[in-house]
C-alpha atoms as a PDB file:
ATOM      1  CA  UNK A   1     203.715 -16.557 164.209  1.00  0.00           C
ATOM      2  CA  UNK A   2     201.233 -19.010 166.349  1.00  0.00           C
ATOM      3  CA  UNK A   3     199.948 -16.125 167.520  1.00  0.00           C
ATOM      4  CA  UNK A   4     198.988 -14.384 163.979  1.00  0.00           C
ATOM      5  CA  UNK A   5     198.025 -18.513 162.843  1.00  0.00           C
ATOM      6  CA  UNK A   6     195.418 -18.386 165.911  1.00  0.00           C
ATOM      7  CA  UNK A   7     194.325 -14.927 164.965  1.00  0.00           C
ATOM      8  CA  UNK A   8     193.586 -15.789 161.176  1.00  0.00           C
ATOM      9  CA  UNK A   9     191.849 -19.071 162.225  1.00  0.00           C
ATOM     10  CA  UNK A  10     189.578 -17.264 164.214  1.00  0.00           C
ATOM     11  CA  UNK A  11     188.825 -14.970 162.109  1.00  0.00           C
ATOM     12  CA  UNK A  12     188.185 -17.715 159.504  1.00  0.00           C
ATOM     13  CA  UNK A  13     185.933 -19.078 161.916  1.00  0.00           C
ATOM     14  CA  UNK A  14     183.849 -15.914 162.490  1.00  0.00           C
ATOM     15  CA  UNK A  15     183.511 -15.323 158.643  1.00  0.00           C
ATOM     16  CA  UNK A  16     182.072 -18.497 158.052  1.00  0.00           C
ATOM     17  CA  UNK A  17     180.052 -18.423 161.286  1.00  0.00           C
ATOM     18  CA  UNK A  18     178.316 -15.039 159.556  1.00  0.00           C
ATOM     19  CA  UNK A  19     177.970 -17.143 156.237  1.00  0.00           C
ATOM     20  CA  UNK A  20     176.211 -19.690 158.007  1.00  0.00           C
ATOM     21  CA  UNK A  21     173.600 -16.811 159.403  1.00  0.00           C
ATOM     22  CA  UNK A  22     173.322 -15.740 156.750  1.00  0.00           C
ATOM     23  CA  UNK A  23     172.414 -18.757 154.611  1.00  0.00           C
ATOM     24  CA  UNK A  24     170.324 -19.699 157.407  1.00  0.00           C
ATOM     25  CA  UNK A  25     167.923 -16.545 157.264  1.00  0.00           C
ATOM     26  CA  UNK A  26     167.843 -16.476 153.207  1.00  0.00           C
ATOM     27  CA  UNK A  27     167.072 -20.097 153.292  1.00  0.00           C
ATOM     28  CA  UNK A  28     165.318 -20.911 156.507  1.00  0.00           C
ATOM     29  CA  UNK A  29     161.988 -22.387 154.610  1.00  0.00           C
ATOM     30  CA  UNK A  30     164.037 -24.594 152.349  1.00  0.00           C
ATOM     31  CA  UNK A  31     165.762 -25.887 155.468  1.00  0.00           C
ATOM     32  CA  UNK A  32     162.133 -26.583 157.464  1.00  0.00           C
ATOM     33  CA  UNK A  33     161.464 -28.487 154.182  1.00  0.00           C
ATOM     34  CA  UNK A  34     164.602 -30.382 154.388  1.00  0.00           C
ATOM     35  CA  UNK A  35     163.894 -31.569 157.663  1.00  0.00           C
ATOM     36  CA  UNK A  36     160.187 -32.423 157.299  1.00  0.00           C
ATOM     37  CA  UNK A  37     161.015 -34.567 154.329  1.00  0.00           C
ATOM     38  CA  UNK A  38     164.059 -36.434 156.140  1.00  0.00           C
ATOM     39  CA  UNK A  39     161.572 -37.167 158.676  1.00  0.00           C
ATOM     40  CA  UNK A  40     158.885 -38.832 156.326  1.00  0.00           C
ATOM     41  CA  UNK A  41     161.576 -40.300 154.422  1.00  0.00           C
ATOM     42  CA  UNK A  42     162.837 -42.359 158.144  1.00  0.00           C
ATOM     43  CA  UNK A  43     159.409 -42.478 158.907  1.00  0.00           C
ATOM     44  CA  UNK A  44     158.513 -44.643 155.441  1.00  0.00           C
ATOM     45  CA  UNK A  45     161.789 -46.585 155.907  1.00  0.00           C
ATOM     46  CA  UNK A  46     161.276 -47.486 159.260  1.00  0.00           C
ATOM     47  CA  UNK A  47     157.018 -48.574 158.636  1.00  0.00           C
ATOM     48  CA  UNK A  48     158.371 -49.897 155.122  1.00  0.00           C
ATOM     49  CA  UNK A  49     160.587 -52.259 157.569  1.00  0.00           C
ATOM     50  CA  UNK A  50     158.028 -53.378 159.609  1.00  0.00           C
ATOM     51  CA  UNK A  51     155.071 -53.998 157.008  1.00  0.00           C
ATOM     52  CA  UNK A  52     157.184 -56.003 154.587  1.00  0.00           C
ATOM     53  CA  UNK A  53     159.841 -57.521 156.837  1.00  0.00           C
ATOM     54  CA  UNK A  54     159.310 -61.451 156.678  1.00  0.00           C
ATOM     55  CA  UNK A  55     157.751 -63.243 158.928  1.00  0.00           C
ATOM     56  CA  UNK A  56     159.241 -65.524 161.374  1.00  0.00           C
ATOM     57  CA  UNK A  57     159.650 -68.622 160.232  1.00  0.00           C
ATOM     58  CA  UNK A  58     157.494 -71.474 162.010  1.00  0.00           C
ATOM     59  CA  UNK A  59     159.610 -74.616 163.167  1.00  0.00           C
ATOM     60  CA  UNK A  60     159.726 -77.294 160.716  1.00  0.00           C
ATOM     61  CA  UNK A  61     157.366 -79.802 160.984  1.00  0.00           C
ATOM     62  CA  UNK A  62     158.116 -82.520 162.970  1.00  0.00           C
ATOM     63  CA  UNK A  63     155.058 -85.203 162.332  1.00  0.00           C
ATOM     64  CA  UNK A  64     154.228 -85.612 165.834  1.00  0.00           C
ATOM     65  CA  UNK A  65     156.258 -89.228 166.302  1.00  0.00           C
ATOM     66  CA  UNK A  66     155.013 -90.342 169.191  1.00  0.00           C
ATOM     67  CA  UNK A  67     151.706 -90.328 168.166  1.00  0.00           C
ATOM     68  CA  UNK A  68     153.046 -92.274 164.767  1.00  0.00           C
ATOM     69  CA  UNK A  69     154.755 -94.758 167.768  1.00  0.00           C
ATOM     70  CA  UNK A  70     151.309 -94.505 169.734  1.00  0.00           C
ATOM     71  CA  UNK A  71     149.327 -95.905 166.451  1.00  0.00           C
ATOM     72  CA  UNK A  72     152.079 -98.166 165.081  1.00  0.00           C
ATOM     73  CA  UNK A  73     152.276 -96.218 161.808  1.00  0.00           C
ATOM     74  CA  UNK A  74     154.959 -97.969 159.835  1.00  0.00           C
ATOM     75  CA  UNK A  75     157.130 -95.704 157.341  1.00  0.00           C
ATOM     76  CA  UNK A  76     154.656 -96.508 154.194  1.00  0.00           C
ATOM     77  CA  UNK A  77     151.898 -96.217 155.756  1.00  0.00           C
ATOM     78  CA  UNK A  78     152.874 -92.628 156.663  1.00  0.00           C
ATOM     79  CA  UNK A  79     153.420 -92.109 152.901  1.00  0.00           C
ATOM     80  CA  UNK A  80     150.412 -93.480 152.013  1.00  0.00           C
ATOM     81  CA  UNK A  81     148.857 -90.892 154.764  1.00  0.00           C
ATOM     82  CA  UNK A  82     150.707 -87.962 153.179  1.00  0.00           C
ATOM     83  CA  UNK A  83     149.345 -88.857 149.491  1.00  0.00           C
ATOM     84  CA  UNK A  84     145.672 -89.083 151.060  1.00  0.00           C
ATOM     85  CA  UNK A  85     145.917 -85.626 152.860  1.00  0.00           C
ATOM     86  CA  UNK A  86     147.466 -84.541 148.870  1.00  0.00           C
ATOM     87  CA  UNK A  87     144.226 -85.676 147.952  1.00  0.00           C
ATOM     88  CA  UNK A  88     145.320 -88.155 145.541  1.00  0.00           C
ATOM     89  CA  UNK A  89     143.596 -91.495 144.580  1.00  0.00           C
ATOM     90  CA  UNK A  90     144.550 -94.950 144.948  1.00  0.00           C
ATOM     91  CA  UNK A  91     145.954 -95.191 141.206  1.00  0.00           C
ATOM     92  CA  UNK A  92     147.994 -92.127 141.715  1.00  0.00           C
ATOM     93  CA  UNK A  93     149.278 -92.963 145.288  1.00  0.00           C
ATOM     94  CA  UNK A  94     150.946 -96.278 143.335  1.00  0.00           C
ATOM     95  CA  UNK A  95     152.316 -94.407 140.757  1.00  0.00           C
ATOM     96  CA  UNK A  96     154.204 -92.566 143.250  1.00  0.00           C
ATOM     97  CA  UNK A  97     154.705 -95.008 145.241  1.00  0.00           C
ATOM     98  CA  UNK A  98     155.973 -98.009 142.659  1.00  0.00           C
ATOM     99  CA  UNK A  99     153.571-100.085 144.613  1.00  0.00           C
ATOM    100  CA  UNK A 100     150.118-102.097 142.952  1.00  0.00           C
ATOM    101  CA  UNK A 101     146.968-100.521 143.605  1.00  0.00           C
ATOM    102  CA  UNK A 102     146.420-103.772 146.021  1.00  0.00           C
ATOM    103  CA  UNK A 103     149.029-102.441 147.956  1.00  0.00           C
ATOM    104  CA  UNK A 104     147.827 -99.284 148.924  1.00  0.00           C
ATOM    105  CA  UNK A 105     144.382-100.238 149.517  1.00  0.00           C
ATOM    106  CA  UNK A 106     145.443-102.567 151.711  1.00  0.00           C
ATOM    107  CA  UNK A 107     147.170 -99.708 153.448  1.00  0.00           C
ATOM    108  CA  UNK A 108     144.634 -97.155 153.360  1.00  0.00           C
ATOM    109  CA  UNK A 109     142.809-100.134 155.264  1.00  0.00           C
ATOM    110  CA  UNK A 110     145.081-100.132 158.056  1.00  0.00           C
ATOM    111  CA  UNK A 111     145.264 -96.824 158.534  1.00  0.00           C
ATOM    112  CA  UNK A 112     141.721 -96.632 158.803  1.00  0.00           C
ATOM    113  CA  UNK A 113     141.640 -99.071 161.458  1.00  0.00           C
ATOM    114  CA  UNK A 114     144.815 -97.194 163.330  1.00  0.00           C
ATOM    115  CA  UNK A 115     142.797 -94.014 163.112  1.00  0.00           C
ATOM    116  CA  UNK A 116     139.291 -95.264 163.581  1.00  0.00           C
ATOM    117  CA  UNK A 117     138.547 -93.729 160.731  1.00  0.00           C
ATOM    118  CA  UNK A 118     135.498 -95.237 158.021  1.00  0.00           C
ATOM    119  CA  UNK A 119     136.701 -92.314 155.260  1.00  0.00           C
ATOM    120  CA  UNK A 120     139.185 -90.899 154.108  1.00  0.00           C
ATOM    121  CA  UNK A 121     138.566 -87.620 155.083  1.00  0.00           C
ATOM    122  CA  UNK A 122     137.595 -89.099 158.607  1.00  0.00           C
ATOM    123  CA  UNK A 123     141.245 -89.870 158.427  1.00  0.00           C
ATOM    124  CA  UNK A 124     143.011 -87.129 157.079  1.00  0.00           C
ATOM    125  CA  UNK A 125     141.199 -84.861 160.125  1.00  0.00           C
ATOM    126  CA  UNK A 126     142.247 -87.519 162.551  1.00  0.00           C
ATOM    127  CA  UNK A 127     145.942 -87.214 161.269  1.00  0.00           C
ATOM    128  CA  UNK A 128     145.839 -83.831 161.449  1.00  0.00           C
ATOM    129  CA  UNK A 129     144.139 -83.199 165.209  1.00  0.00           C
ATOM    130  CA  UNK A 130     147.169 -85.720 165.778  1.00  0.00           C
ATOM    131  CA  UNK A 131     149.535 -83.748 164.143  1.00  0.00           C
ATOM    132  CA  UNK A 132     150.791 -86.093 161.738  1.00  0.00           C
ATOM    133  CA  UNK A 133     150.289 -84.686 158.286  1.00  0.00           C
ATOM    134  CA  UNK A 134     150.083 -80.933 158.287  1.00  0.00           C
END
């Protein structure tokens, strides 16, 4: 019986071998077709990856702090900084702030004389070669 079982399995294996050949020579463009498509299809998946993978992302930014300890930048005076290099005016940085106007001009005096600075944008590009505001 193992010996008739062996028998029909090859023979099993032989038909479908022939099946195969067959299917192979009836349909041997279709299968050239097959492949060349599977091959642009990993090809587009594999660029699609690349172009529109994200970037990495840049380490956070840290404000440079010994240059703030270098200057003697106290904590609202950096605020003050960050509203100037927002580009917003004294009015607006006290709104924000919940200080008087009197308050931050007095501050945006200091940090001029911290930075050297005679503008405001003289000290916004100061702050940034420092690495203070971004």
């Amino acid at each position: 019986m193992a010996g008739y079982g062996a028998l029909l399995a090859a023979g099993t294996l032989a038909l479908q071998w022939l099946d195969y050949q067959r299917m192979a020579r009836l349909h041997s463009g279709d299968i050239y077709v097959f492949l060349i498509a599977a091959a642009f299809l990993v090809l587009g998946i594999v660029l699609g990856v690349r172009v529109f993978a994200r970037p990495a992302e840049a380490p956070a930014f840290d404000g440079n702090p010994k240059a703030q300890t270098a200057l003697g930048l106290s904590g609202r005076e950096l605020e003050v900084l960050h509203e100037l290099a927002a580009g917003h005016s004294n009015k607006e940085i006290a709104a924000h702030l919940y200080v008087s106007p009197n308050t931050v001009k007095t501050h945006v005096a200091r940090l001029f004389e911290k930075l050297g600075a005679k503008r405001r944008t003289d000290a916004i590009r100061r702050a940034r070669e420092l690495g203070i505001v971004p």
